[in-house]
Protein backbone atom coordinates (compact mmCIF):
# COMPACT_ATOMS: atom_id res chain seq x y z
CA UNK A 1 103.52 92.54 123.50
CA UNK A 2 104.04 88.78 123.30
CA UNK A 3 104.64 88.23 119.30
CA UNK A 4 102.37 84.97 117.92
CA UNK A 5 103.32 82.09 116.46
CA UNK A 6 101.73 80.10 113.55
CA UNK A 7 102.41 77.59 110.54
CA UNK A 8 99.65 79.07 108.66
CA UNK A 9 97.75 82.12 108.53
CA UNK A 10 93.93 81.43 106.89
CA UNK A 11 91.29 84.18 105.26
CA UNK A 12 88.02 83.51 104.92
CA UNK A 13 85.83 85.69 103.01
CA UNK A 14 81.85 86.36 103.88
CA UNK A 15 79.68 84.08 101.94
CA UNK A 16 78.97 87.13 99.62
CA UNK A 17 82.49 87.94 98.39
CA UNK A 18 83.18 86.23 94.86
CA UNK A 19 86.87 85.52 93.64
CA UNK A 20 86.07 88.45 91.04
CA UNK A 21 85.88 90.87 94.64
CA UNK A 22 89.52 90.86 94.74
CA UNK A 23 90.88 91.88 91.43
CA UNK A 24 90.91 95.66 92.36
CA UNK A 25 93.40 94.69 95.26
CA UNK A 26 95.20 91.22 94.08
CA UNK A 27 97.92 93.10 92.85
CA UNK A 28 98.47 95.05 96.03
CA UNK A 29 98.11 91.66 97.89
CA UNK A 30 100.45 89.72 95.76
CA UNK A 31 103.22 92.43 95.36
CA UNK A 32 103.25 93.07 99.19
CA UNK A 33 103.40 89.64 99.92
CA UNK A 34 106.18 89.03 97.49
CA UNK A 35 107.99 92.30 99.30
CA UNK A 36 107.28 91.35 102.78
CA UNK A 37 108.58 87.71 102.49
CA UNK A 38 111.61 88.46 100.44
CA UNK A 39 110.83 86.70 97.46
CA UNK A 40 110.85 89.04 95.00
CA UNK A 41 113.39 87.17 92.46
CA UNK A 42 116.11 89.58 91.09
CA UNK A 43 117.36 87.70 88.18
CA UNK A 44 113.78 86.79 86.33
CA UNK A 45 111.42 90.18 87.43
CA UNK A 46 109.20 89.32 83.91
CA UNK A 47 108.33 85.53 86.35
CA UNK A 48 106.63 87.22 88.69
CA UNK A 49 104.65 89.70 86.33
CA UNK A 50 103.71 86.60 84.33
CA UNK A 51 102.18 84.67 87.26
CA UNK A 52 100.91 87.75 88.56
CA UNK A 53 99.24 88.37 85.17
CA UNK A 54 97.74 84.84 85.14
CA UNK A 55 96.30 85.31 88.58
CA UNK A 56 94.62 88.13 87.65
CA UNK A 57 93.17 86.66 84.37
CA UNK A 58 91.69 83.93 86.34
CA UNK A 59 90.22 87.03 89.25
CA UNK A 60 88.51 88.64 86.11
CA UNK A 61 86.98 85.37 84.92
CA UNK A 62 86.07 84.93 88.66
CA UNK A 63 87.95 82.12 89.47
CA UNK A 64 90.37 80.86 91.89
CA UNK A 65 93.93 82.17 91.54
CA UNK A 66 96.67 79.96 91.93
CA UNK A 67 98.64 82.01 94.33
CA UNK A 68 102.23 82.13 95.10
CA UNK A 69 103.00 78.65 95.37
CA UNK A 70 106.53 78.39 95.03
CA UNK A 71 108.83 77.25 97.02
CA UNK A 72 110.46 79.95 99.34
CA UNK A 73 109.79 80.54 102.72
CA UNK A 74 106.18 81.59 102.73
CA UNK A 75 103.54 80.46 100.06
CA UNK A 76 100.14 81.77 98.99
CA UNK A 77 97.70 79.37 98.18
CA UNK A 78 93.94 79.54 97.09
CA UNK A 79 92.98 75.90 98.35
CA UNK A 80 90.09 74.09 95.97
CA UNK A 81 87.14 74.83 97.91
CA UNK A 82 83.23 75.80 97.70
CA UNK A 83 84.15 78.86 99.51
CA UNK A 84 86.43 81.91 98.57
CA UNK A 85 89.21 81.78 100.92
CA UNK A 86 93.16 81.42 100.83
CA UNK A 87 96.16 80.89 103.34
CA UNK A 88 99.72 81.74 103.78
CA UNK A 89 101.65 78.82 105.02
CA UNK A 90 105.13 79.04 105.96
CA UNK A 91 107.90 76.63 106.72
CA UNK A 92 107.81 75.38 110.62
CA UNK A 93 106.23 77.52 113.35
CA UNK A 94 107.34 81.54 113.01
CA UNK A 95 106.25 84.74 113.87
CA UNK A 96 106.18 86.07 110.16
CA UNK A 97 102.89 83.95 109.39
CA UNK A 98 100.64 86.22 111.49
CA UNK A 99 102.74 89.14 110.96
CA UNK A 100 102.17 88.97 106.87
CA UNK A 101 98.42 87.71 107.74
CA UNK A 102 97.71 90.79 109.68
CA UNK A 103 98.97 92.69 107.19
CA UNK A 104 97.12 92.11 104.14
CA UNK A 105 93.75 91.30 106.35
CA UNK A 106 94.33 94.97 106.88
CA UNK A 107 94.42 95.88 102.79
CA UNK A 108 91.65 93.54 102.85
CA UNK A 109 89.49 95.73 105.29
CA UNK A 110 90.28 99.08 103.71
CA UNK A 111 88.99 97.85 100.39
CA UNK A 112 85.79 96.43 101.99
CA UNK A 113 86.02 93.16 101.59
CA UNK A 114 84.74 90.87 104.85
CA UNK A 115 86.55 88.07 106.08
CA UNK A 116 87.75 86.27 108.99
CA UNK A 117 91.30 85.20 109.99
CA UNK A 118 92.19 81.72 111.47
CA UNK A 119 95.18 80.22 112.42
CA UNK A 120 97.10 76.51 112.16
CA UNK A 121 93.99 74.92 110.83
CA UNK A 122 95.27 72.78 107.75
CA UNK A 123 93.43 69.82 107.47
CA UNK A 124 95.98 67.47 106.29
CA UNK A 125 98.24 68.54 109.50
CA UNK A 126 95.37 68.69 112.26
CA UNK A 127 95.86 66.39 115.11
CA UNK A 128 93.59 63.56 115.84
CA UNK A 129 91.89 63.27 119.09
């Protein structure tokens, strides 16, 4: 099996799905994405419960979450947009993009929630024809 290769890895949630949809999994979502990329920081833990505890506050006001945008080799990030979506955007070209996209599209799934996955399409960096 030939392993892809992407910059970015984008969800797109059905027109129906509110940011308020994903509080009962954001902390799955943000704790497995913190595992998977290695960026779980060992010397401040009570960071990442903090910005994990704003994201949610902003899910159960149904809002956009800021994400994980930090820098490391893999961000989060809930773009500003009319539409409830988010990507995972990683430094240059790797196989870890889809791998980590895959992955919580699949905890996405189980809880219900319906969505689409796309990859490489970031506006700022498409290419002009």
């Amino acid at each position: 099996m030939v392993q892809m290769q992407a910059q970015s890895g984008h969800i797109k949630f059905d027109k129906k799905v509110k940011y308020g949809d994903l509080l009962p999994i954001y902390r799955d979502i943000f704790e497995r994405f913190l595992v998977e990329t290695e960026q779980i920081p060992e010397e401040e833990p009570e960071f990442t419960e903090v910005l994990l505890e704003q994201n949610l506050m902003d899910l159960r006001n149904n809002r956009k979450p800021e994400g994980y945008n930090r820098s490391g080799c893999m961000r989060m990030i809930f773009p500003i947009s009319e539409d409830v979506e988010f990507y995972l955007y990683g430094r240059g070209t790797n196989t870890e993009v889809p791998r980590v996209t895959e992955l919580i599209s699949k905890l996405l799934k189980k809880e219900g929630l319906k969505h689409s996955v796309e990859w490489d399409n970031m506006l700022l960096f498409q290419k002009k024809e």
